[in-house]
N, C-alpha and C. Protein backbone atom coordinates (compact mmCIF):
# COMPACT_ATOMS: atom_id res chain seq x y z
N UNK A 1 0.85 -1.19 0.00
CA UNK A 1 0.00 0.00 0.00
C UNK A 1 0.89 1.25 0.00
N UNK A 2 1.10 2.33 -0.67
CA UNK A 2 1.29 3.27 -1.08
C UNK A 2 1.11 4.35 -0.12
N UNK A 3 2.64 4.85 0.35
CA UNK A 3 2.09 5.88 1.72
C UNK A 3 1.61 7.03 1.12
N UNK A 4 0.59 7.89 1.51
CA UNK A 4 -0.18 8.97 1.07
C UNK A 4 1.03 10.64 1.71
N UNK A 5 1.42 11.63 0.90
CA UNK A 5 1.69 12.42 1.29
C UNK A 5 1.12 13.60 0.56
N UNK A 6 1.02 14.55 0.99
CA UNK A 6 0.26 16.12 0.62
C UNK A 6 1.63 16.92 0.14
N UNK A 7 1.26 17.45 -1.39
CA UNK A 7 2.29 18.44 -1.42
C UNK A 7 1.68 19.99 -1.66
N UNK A 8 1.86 20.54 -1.02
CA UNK A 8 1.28 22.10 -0.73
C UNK A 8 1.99 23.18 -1.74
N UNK A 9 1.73 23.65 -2.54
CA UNK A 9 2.28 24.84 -3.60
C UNK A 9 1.72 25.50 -4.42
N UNK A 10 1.76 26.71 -4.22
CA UNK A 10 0.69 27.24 -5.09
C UNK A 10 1.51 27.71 -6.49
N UNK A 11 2.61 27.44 -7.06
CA UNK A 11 2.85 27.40 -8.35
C UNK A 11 2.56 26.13 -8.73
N UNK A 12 1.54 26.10 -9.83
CA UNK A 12 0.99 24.64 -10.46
C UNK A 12 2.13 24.12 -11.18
N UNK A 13 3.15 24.59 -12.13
CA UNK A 13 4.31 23.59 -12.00
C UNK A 13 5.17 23.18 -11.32
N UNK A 14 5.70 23.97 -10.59
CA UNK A 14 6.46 22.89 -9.43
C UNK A 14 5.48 21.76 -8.38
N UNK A 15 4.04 22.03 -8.56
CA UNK A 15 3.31 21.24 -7.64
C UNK A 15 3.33 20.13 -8.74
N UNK A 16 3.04 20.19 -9.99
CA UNK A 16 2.83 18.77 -10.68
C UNK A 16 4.33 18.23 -10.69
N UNK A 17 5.39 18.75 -10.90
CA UNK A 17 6.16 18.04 -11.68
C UNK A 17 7.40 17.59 -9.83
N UNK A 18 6.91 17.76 -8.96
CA UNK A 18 7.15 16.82 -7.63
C UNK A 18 6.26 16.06 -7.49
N UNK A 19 4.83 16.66 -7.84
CA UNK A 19 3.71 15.41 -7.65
C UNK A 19 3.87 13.89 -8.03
N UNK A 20 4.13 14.52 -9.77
CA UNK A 20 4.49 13.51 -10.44
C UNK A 20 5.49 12.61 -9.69
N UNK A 21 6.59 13.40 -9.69
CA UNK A 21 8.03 12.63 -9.50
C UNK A 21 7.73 11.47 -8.03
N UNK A 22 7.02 12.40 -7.17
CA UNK A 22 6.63 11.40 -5.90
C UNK A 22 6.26 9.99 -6.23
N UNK A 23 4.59 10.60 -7.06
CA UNK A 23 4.06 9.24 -7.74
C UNK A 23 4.51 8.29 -8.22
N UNK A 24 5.75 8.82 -8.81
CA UNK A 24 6.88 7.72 -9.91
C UNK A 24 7.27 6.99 -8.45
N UNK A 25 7.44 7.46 -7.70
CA UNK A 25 8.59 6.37 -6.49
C UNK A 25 7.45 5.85 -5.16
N UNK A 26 6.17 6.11 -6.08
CA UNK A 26 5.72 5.04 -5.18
C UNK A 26 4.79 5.72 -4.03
N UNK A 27 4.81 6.94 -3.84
CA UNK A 27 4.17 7.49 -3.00
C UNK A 27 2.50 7.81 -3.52
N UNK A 28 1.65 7.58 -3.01
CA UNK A 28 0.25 8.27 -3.29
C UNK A 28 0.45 9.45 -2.90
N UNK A 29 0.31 10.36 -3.93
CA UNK A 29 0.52 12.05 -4.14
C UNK A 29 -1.45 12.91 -4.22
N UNK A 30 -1.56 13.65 -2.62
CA UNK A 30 -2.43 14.70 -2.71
C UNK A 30 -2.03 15.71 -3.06
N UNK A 31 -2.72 16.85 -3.23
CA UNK A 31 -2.41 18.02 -3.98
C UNK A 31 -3.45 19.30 -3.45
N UNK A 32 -2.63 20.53 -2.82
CA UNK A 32 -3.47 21.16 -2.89
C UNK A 32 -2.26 22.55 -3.34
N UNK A 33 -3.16 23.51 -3.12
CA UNK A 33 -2.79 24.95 -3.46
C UNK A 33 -2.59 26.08 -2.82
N UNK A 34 -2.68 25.61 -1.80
CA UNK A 34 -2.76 26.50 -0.56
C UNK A 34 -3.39 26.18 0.54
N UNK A 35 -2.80 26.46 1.89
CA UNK A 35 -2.69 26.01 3.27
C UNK A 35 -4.35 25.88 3.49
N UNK A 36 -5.21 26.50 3.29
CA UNK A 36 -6.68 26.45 3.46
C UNK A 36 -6.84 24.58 2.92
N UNK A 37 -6.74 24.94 1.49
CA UNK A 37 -6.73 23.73 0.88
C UNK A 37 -6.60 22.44 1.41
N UNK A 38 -5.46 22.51 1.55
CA UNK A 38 -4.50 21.34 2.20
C UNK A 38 -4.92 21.21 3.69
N UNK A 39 -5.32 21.89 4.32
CA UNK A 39 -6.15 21.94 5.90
C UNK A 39 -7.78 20.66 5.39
N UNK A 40 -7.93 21.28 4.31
CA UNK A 40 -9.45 20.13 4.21
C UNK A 40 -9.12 18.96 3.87
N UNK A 41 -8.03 18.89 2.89
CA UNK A 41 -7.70 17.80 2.32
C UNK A 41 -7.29 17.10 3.85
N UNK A 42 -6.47 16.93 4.57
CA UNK A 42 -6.25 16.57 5.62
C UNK A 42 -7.27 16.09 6.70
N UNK A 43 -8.47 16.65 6.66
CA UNK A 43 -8.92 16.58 7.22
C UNK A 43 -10.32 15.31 6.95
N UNK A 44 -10.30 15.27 5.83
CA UNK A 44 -10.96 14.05 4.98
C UNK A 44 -9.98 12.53 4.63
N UNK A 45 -8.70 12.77 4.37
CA UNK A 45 -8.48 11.80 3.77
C UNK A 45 -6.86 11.82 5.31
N UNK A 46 -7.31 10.49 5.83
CA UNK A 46 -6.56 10.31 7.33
C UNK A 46 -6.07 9.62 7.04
N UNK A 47 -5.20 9.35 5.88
CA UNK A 47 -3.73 8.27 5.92
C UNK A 47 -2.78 9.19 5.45
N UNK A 48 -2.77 10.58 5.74
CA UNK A 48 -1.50 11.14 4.78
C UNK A 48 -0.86 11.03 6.37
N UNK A 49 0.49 10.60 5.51
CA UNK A 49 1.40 11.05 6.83
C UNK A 49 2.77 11.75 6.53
N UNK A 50 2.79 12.74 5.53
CA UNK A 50 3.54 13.42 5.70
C UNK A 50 3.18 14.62 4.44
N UNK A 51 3.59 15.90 5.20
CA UNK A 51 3.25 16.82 4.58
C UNK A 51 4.50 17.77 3.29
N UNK A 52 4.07 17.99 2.61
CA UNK A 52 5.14 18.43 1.77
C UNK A 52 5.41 20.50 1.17
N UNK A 53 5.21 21.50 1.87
CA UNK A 53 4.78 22.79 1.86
C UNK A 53 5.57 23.93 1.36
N UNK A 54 5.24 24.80 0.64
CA UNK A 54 5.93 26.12 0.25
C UNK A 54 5.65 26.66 1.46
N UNK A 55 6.63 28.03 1.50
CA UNK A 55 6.34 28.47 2.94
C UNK A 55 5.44 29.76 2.22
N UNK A 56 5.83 30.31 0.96
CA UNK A 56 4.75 31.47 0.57
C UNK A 56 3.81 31.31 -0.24
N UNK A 57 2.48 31.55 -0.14
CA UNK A 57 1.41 30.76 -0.38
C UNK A 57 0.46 32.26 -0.07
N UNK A 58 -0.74 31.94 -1.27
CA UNK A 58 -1.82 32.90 -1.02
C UNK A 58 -3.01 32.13 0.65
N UNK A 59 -3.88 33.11 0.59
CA UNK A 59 -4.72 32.33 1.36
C UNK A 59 -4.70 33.24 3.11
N UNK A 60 -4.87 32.79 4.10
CA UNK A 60 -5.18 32.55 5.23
C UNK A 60 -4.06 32.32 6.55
N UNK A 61 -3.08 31.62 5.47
CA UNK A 61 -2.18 31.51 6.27
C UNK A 61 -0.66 30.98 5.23
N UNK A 62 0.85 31.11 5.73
CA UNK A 62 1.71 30.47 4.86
C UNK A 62 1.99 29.16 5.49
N UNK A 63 3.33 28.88 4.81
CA UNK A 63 3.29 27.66 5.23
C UNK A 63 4.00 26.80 6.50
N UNK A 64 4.44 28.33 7.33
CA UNK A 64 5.04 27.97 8.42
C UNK A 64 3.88 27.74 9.19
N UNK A 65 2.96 28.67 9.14
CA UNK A 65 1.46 28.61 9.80
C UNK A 65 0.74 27.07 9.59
N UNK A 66 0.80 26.56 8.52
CA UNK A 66 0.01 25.00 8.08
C UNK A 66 1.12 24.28 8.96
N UNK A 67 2.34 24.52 9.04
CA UNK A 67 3.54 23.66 9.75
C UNK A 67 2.89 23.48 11.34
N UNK A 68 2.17 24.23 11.68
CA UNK A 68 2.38 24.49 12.76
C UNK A 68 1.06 23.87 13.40
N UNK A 69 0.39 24.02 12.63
CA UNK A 69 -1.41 23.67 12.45
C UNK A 69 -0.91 22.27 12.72
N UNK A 70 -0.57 21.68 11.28
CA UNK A 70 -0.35 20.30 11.29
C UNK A 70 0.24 19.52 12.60
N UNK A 71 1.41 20.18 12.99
CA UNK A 71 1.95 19.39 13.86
C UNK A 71 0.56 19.59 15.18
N UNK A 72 -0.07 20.68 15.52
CA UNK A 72 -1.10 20.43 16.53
C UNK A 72 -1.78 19.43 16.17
N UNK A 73 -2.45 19.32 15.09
CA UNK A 73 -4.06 18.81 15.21
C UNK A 73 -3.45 17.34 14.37
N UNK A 74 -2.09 17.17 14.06
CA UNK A 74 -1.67 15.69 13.51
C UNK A 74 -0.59 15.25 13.42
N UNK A 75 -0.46 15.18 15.19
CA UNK A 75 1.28 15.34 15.47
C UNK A 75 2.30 14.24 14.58
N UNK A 76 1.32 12.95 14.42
CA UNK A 76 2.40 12.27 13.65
C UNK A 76 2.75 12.10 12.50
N UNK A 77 2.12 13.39 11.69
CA UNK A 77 2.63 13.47 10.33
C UNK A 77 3.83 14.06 10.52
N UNK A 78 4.55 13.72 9.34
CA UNK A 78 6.03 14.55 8.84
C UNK A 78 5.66 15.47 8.04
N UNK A 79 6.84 16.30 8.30
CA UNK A 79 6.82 17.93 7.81
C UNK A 79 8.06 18.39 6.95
N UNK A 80 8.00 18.73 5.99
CA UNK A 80 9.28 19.20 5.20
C UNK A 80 8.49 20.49 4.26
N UNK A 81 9.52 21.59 4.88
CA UNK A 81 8.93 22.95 4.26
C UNK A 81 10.37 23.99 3.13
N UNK A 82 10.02 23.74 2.68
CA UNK A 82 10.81 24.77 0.94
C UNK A 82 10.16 26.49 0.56
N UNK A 83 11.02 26.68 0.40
CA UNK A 83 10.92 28.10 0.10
C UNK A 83 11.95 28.52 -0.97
N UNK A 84 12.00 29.29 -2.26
CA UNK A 84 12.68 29.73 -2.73
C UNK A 84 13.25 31.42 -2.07
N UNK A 85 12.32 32.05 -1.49
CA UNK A 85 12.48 33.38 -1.02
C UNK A 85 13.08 33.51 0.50
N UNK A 86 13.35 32.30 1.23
CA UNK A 86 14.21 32.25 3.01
C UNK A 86 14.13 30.99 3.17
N UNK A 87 15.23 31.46 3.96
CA UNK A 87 15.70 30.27 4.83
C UNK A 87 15.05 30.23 6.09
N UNK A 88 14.48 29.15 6.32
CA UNK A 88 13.54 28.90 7.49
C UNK A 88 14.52 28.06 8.54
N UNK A 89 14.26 29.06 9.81
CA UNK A 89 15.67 28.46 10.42
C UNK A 89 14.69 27.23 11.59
N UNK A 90 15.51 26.20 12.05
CA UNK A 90 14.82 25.24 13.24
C UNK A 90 14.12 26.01 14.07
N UNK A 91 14.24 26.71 14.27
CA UNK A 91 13.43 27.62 15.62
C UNK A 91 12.34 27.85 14.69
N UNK A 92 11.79 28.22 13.50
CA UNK A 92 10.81 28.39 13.29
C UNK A 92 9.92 27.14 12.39
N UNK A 93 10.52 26.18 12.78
CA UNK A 93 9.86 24.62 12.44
C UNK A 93 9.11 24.03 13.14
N UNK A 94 8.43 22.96 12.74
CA UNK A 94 8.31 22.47 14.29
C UNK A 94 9.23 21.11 14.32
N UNK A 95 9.17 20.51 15.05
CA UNK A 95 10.00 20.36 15.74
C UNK A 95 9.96 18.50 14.89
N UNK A 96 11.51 18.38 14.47
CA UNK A 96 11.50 16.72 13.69
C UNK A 96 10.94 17.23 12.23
N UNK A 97 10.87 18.22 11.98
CA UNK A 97 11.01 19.33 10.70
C UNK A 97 11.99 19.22 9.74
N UNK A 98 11.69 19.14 8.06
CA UNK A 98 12.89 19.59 7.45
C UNK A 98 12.63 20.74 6.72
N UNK A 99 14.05 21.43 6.16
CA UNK A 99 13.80 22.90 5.37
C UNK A 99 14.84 22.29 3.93
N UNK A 100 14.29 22.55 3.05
CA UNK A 100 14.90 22.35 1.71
C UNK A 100 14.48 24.12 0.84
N UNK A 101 15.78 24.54 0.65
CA UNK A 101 15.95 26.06 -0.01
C UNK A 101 15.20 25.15 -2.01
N UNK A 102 14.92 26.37 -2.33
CA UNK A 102 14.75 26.12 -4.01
C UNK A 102 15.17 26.79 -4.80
N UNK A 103 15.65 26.08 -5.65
CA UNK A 103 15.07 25.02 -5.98
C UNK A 103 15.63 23.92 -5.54
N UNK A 104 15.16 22.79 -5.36
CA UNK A 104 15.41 21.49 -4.96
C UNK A 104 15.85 20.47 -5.93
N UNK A 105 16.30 19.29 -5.61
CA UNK A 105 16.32 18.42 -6.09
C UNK A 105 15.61 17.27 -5.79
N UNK A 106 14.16 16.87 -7.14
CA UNK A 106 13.14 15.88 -6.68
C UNK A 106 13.75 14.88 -5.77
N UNK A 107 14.80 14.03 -6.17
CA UNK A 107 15.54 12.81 -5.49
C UNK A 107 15.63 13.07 -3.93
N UNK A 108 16.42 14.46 -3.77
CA UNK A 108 16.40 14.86 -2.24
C UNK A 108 15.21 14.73 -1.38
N UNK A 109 14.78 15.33 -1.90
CA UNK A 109 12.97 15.47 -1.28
C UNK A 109 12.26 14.07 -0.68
N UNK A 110 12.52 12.94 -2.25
CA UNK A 110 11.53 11.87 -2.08
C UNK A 110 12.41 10.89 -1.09
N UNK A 111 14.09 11.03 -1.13
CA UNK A 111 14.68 10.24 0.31
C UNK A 111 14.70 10.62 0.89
N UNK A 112 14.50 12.24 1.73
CA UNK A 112 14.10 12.33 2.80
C UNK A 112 12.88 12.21 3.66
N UNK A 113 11.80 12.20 2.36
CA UNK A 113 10.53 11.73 3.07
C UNK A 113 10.92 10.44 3.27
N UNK A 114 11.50 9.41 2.24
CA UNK A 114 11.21 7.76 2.91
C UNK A 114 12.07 7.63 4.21
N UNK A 115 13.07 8.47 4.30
CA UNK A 115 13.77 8.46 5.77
C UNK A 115 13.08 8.71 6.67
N UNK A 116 12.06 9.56 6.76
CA UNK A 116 11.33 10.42 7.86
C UNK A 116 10.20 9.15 8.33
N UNK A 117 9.86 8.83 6.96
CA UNK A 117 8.80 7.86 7.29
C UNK A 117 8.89 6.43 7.99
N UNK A 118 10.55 6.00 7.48
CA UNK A 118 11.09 4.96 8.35
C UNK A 118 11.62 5.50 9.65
N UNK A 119 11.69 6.36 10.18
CA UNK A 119 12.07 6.76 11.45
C UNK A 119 13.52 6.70 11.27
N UNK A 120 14.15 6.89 10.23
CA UNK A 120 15.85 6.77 10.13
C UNK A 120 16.53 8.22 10.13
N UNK A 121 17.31 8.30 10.07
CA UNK A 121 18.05 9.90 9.56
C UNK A 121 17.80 10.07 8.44
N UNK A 122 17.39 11.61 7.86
CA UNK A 122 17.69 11.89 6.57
C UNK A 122 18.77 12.45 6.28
């Protein structure tokens, strides 16, 4: 069975073309567009366990704010947050958090989620 993870971005190509790349390695890939979004999606579909987020995002809130949400209301998802515009330092993570600057590299991304998800080091 196919672990479910959420990738949060509100530029529609970088959201498809990690979506995709996830999908290729096996992951069941949700999708939303912004932290509102991705708050419902979460809230319906209870096997994602790890979250994937831009930190600047239209909407309600960014994505340090959904970081933060998430870890309250679903402490045992994983969290990995990207930004092309800052560096998001540990103090403003929560906590067992990763920060990947952008652009990224898909490969990076998808072994540090399977690390996170096996409880190993990334």
């Amino acid at each position: 069975m196919p672990i479910a993870v959420l990738v949060v971005e509100d530029e529609a190509l970088l959201r498809f073309d990690i979506a995709d790349y996830l999908a290729e390695k096996g992951f069941e890939v949700h999708e939303a567009a912004s932290a509102d979004q991705a708050l419902r999606i979460l809230e319906t579909v209870r096997e994602i366990r790890l979250v994937f987020t831009d930190i600047d995002m239209p909407g309600s809130m960014d994505g340090l704010k959904l970081s933060a949400a998430v870890r309250e209301r679903w402490p045992p998802v994983h969290i990995i947050v990207t930004s092309g515009n800052r560096i998001a330092g540990k103090a403003e993570l929560p906590p067992g958090s990763l920060f990947f600057a952008k652009p990224y590299i898909p490969a990076d991304i998808a072994r540090s989620m399977q690390g996170m998800l096996a409880g190993g080091a990334v």
